[in-house]
N, C-alpha and C. Protein backbone atom coordinates (compact mmCIF):
# COMPACT_ATOMS: atom_id res chain seq x y z
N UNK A 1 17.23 3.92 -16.59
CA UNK A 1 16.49 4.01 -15.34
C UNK A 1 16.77 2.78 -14.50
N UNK A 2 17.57 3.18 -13.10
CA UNK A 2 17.41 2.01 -11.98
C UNK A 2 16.38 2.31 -11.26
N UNK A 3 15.43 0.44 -11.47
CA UNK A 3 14.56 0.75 -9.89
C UNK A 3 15.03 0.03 -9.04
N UNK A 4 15.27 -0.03 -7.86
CA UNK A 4 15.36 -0.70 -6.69
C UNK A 4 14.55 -0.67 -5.71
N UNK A 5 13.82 -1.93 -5.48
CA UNK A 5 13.06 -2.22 -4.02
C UNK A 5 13.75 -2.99 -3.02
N UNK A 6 13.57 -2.21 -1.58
CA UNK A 6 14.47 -2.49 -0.65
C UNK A 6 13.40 -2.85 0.79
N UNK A 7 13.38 -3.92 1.33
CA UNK A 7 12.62 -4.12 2.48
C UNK A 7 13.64 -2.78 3.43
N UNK A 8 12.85 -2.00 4.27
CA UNK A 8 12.88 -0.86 5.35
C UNK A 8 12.27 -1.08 6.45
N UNK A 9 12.82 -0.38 7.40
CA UNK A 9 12.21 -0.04 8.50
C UNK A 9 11.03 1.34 8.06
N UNK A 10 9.99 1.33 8.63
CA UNK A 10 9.15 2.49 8.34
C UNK A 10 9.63 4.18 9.06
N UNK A 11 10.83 4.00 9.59
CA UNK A 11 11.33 4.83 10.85
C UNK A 11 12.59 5.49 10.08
N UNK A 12 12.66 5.03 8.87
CA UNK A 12 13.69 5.67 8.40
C UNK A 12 13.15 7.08 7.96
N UNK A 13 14.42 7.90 7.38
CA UNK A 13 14.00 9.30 7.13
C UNK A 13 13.20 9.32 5.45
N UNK A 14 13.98 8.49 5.03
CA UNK A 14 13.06 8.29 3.46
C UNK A 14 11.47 7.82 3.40
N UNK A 15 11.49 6.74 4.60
CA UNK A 15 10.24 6.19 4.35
C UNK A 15 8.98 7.00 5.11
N UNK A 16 9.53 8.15 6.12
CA UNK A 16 9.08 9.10 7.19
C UNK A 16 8.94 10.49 6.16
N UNK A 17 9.07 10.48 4.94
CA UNK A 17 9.04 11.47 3.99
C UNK A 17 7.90 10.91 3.12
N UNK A 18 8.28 9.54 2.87
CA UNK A 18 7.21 9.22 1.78
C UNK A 18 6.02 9.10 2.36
N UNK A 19 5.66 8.85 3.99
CA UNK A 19 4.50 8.67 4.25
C UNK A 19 4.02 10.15 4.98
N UNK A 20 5.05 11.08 4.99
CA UNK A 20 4.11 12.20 4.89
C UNK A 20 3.24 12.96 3.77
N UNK A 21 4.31 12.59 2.80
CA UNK A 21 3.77 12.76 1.33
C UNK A 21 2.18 12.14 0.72
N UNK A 22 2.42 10.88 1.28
CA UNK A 22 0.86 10.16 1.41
C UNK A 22 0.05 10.93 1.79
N UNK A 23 0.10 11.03 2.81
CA UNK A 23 -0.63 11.77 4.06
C UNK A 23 -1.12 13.27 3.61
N UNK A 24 -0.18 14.18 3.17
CA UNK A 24 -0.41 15.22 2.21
C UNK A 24 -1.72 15.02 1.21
N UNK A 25 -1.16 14.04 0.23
CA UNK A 25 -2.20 14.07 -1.10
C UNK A 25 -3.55 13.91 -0.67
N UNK A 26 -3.61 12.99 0.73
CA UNK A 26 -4.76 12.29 0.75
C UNK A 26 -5.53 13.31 1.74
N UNK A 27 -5.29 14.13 2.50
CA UNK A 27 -5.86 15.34 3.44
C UNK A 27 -6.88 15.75 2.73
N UNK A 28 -6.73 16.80 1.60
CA UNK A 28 -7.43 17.43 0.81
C UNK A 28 -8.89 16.34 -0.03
N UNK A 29 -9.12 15.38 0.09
CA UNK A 29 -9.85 14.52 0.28
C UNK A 29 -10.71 14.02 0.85
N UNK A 30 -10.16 13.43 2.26
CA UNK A 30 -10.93 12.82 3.08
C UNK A 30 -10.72 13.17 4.80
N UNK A 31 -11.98 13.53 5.18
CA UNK A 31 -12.02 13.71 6.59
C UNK A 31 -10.94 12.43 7.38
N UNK A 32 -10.35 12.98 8.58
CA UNK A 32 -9.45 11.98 9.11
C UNK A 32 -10.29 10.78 9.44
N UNK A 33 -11.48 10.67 9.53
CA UNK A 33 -12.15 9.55 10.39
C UNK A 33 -11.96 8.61 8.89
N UNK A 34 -11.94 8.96 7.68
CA UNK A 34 -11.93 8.29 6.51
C UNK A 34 -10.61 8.15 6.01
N UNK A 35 -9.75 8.12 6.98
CA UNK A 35 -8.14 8.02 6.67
C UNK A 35 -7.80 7.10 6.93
N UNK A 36 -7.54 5.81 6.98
CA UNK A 36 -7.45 4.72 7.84
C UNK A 36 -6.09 4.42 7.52
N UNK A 37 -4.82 4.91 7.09
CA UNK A 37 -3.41 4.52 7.21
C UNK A 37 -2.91 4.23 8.32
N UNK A 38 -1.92 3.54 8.68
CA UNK A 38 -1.35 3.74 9.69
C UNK A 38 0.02 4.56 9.81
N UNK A 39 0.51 5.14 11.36
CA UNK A 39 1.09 5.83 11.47
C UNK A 39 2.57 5.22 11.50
N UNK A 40 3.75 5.94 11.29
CA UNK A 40 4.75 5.47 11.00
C UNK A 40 4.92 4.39 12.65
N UNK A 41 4.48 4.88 13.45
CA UNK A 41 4.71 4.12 15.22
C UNK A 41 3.70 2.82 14.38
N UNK A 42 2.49 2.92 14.45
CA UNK A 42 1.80 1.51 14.09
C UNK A 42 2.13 0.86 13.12
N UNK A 43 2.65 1.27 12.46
CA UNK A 43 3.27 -0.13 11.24
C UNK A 43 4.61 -0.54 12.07
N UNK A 44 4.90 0.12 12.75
CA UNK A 44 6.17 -0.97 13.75
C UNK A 44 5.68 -2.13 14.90
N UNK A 45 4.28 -0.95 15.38
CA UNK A 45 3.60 -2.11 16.19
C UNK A 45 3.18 -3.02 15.81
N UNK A 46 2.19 -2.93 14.75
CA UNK A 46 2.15 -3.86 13.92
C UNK A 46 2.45 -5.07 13.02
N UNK A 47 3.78 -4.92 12.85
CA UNK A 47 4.65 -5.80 12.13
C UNK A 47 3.86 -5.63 10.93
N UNK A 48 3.82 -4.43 9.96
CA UNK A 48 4.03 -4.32 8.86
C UNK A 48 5.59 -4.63 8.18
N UNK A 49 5.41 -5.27 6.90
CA UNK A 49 6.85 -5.38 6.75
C UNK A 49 6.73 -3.86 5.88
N UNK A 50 7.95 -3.73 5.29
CA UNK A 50 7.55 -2.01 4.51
C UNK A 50 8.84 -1.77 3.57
N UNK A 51 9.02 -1.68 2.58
CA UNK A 51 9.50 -1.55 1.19
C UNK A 51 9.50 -0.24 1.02
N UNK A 52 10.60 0.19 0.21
CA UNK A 52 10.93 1.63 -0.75
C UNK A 52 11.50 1.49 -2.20
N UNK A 53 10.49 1.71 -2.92
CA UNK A 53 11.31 2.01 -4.11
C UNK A 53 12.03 3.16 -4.49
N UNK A 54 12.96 3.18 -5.08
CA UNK A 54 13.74 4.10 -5.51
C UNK A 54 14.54 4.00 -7.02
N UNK A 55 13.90 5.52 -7.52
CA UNK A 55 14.88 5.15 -9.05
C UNK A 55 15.52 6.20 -9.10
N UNK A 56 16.98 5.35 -9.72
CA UNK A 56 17.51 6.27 -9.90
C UNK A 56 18.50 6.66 -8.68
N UNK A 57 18.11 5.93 -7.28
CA UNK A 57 18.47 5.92 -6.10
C UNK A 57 17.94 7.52 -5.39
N UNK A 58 16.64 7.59 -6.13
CA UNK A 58 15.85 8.59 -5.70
C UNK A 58 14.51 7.84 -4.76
N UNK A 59 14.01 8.37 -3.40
CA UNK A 59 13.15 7.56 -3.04
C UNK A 59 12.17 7.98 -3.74
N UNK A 60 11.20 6.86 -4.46
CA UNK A 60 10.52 7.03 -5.31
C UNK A 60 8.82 6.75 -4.40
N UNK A 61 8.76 5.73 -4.02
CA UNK A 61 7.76 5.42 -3.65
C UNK A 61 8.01 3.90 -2.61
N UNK A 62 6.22 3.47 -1.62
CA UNK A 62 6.79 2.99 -0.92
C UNK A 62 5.42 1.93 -0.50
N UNK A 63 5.09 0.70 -0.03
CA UNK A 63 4.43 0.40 0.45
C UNK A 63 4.61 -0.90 1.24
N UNK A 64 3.51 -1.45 2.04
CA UNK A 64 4.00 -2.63 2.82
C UNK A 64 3.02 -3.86 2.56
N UNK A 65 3.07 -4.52 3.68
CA UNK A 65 1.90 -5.68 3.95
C UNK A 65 1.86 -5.78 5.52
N UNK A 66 0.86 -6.45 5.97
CA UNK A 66 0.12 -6.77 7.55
C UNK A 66 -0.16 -8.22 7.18
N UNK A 67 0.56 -9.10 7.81
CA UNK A 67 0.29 -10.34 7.88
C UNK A 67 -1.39 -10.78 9.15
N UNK A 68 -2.11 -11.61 8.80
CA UNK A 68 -3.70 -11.51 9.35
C UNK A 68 -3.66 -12.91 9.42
N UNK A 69 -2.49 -13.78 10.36
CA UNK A 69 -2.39 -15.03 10.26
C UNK A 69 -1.82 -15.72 9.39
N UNK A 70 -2.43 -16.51 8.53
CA UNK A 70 -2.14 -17.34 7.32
C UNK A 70 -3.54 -16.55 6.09
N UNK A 71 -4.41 -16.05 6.80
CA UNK A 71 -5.77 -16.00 6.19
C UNK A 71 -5.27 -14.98 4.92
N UNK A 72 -4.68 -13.54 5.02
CA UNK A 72 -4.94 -12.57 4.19
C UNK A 72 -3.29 -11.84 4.41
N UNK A 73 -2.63 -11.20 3.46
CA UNK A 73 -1.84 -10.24 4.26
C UNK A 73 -2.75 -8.70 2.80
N UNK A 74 -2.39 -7.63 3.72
CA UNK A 74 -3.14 -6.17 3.86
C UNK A 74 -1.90 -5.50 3.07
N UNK A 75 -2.50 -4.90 2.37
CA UNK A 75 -1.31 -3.80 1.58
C UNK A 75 -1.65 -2.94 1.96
N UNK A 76 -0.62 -2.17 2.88
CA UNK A 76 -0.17 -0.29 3.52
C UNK A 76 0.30 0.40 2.95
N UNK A 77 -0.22 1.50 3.10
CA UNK A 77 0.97 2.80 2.72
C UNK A 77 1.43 2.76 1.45
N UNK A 78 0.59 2.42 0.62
CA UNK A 78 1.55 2.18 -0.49
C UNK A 78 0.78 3.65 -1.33
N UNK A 79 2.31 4.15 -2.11
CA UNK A 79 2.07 5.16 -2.66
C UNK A 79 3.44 5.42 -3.56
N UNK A 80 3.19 6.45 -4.53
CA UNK A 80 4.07 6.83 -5.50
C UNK A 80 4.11 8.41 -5.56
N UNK A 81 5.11 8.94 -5.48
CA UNK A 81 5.33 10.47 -5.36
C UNK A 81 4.68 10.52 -6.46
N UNK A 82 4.26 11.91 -7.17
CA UNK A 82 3.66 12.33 -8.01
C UNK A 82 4.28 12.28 -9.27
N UNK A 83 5.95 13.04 -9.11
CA UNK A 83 6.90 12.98 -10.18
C UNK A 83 7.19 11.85 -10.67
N UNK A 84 6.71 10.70 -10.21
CA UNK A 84 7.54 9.33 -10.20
C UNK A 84 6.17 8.73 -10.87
N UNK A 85 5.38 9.05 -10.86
CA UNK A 85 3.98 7.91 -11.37
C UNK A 85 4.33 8.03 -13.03
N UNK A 86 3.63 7.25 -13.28
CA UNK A 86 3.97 6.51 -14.94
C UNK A 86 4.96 5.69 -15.24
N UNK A 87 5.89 5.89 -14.59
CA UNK A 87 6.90 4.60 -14.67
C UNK A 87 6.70 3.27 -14.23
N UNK A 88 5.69 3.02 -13.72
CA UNK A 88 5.33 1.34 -13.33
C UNK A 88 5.68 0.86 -12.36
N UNK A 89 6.02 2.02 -11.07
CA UNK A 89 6.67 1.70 -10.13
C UNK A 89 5.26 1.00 -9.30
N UNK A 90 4.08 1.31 -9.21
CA UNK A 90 3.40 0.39 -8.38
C UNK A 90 2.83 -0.66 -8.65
N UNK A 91 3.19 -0.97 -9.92
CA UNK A 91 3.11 -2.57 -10.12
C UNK A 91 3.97 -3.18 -9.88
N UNK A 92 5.64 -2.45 -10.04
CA UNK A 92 6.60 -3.48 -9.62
C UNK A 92 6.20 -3.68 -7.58
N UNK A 93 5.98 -2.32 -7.21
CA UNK A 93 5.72 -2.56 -6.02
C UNK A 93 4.35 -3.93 -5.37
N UNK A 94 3.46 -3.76 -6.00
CA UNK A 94 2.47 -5.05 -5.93
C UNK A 94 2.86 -6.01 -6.27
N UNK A 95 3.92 -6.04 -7.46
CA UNK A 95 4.56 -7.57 -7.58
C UNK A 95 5.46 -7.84 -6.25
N UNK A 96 6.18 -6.89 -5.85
CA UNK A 96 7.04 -7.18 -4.50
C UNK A 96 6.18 -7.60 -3.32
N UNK A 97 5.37 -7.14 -3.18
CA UNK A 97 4.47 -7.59 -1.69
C UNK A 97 3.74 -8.22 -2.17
N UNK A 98 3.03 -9.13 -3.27
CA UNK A 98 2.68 -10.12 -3.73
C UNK A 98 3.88 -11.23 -3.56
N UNK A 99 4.91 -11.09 -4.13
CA UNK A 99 5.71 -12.08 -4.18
C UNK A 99 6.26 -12.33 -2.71
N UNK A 100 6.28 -11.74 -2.02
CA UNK A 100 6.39 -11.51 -0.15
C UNK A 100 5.45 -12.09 0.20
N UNK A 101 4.39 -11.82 -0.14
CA UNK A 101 3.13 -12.46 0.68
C UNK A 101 3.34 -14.04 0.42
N UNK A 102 3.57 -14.42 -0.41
CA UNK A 102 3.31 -15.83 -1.25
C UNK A 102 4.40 -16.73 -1.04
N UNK A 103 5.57 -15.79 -0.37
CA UNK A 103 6.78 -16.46 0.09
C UNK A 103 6.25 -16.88 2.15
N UNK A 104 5.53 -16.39 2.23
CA UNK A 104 5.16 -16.42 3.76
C UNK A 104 3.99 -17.12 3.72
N UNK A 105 3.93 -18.02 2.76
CA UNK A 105 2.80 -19.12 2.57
C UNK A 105 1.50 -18.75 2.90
N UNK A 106 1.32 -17.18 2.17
CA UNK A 106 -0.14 -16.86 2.29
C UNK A 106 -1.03 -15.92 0.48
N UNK A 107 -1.75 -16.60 0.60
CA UNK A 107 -2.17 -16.50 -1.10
C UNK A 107 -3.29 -15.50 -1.03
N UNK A 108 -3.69 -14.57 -0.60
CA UNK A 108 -4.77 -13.79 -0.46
C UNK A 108 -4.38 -12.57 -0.16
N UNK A 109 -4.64 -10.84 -0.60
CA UNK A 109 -4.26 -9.78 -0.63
C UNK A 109 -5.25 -9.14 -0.41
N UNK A 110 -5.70 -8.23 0.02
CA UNK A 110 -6.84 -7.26 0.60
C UNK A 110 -6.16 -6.35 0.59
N UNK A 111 -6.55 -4.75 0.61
CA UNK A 111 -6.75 -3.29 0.54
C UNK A 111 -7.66 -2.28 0.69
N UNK A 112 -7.86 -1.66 1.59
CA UNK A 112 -8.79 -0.86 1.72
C UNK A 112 -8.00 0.94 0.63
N UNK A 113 -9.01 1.47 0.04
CA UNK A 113 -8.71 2.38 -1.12
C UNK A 113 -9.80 3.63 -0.49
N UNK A 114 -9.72 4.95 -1.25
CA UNK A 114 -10.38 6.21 -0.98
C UNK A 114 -11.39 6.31 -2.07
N UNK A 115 -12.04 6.47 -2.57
CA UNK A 115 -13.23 6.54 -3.70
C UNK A 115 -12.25 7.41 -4.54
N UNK A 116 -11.89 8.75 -4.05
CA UNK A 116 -10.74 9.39 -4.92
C UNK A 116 -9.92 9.17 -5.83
N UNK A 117 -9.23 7.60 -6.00
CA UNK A 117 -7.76 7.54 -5.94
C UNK A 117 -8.14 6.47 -6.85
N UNK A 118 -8.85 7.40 -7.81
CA UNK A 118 -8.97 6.76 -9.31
C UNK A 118 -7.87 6.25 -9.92
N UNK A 119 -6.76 6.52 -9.92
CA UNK A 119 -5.34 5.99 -10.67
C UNK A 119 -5.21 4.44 -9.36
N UNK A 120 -5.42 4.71 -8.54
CA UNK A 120 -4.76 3.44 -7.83
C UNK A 120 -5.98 2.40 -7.93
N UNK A 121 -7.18 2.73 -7.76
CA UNK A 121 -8.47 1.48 -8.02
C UNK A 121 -8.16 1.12 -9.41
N UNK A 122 -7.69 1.88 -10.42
CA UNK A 122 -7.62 1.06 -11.98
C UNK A 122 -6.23 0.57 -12.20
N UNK A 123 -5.55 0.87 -11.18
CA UNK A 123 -4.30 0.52 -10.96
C UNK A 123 -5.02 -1.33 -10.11
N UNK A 124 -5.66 -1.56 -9.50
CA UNK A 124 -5.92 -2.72 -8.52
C UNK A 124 -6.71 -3.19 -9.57
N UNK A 125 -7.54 -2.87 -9.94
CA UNK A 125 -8.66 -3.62 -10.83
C UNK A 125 -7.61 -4.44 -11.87
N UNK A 126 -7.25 -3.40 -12.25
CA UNK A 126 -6.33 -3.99 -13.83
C UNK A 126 -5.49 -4.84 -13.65
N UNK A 127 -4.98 -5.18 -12.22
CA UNK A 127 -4.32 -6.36 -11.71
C UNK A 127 -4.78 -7.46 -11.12
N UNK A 128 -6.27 -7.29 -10.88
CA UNK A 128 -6.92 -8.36 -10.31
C UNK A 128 -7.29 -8.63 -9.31
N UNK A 129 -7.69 -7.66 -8.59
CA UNK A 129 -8.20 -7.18 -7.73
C UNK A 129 -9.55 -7.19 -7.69
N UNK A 130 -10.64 -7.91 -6.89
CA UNK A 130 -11.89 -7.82 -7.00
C UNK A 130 -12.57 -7.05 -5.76
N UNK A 131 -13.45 -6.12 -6.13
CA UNK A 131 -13.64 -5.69 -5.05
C UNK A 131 -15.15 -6.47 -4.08
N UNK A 132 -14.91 -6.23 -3.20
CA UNK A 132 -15.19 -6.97 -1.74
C UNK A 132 -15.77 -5.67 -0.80
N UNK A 133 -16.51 -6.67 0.01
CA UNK A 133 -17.56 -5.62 1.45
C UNK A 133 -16.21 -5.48 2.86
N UNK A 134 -16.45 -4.48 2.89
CA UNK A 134 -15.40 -3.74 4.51
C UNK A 134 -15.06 -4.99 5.20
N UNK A 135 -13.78 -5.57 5.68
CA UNK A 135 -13.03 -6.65 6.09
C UNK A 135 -12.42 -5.94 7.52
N UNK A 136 -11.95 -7.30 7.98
CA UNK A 136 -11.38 -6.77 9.38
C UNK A 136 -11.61 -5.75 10.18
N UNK A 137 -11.00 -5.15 10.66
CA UNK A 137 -11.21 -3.75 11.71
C UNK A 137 -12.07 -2.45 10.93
N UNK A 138 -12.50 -2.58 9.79
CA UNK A 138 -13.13 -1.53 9.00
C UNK A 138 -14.78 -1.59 9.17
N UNK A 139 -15.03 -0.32 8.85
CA UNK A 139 -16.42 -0.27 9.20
C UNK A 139 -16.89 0.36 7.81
N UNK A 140 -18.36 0.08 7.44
CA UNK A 140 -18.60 1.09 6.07
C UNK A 140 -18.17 1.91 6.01
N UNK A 141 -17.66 2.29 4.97
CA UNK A 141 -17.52 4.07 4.84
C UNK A 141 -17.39 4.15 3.35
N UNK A 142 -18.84 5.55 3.12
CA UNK A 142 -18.95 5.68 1.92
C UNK A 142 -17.84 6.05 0.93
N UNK A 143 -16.47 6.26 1.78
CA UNK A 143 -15.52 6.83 1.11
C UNK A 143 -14.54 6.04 0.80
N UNK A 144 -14.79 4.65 1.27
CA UNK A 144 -13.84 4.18 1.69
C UNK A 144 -14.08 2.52 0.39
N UNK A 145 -13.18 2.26 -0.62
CA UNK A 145 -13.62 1.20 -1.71
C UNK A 145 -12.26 -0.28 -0.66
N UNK A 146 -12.69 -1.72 -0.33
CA UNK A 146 -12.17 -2.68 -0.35
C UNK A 146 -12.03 -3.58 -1.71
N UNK A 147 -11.06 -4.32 -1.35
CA UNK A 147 -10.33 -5.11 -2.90
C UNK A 147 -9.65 -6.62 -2.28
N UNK A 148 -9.54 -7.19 -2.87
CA UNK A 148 -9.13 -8.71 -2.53
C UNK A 148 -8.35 -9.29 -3.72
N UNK A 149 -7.47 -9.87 -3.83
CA UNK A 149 -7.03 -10.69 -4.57
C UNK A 149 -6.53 -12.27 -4.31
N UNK A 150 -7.00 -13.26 -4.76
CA UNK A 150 -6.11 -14.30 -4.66
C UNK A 150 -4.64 -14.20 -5.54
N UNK A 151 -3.51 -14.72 -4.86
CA UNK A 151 -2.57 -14.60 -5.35
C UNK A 151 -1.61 -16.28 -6.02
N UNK A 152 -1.41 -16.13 -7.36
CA UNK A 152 -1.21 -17.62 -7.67
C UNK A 152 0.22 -18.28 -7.86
């Protein structure tokens, strides 16, 4: 098994697949007002940076970061096709935008999560992730779980 993580543009056709795919799983879930991703246009406005893994040189999965100054950078979009989960691809992916973040001289990680998305909260917990009250542009939402990490 090759994995490869590759910094992307979010505008590519792979990464414009994987975040429809997101977008898919997470519909059947949560009302849009409880969707808070951004769209492939706002992570450009944004200056998300944005990563693809791929194994196998299959796009596997994909996520980013939002730099918030020096204070925090924000993990996006991050997700793993279905066929592809169990292989450890989103830890190597959290190690990549951890190790990104920490190269851009900022030690703090935040995430906003779906109450749903039981594999990815024990996926954050189990890495160290503490969870935390609604940050930045977010407002309560019962659906909606925040997470923080210092990064060392």
């Amino acid at each position: 098994m090759t994995v490869v993580i590759t910094k992307e543009r979010p505008d590519t056709p792979d990464a414009i697949q994987l975040i429809e795919g997101l977008e898919s799983d997470l519909a059947p879930f949560y009302p849009s007002e409880s969707r808070h991703g951004y769209s492939v246009e706002k992570l450009i406005k944004q200056n998300v940076t944005f990563f693809i893994t791929r194994k196998d040189g299959v796009p596997a999965g994909c996520g980013g970061v939002q730099f918030f100054g020096k204070e925090y950078g924000e993990v996006k979009r991050m997700y793993v096709r279905p066929e592809f989960r169990g292989f450890g691809l989103a830890k190597l992916m959290l190690e990549e935008l951890s190790k990104y973040t920490k190269e851009n001289g900022i030690y703090k990680l935040r995430l906003e999560t779906g109450i749903h998305q039981k594999d990815a909260i024990a996926l954050y917990r189990g890495w160290g992730f503490k969870e935390i009250a609604h940050f930045g542009e977010y407002k309560e939402d019962p659906l909606s779980l925040f997470f923080e990490k210092i990064i060392q």
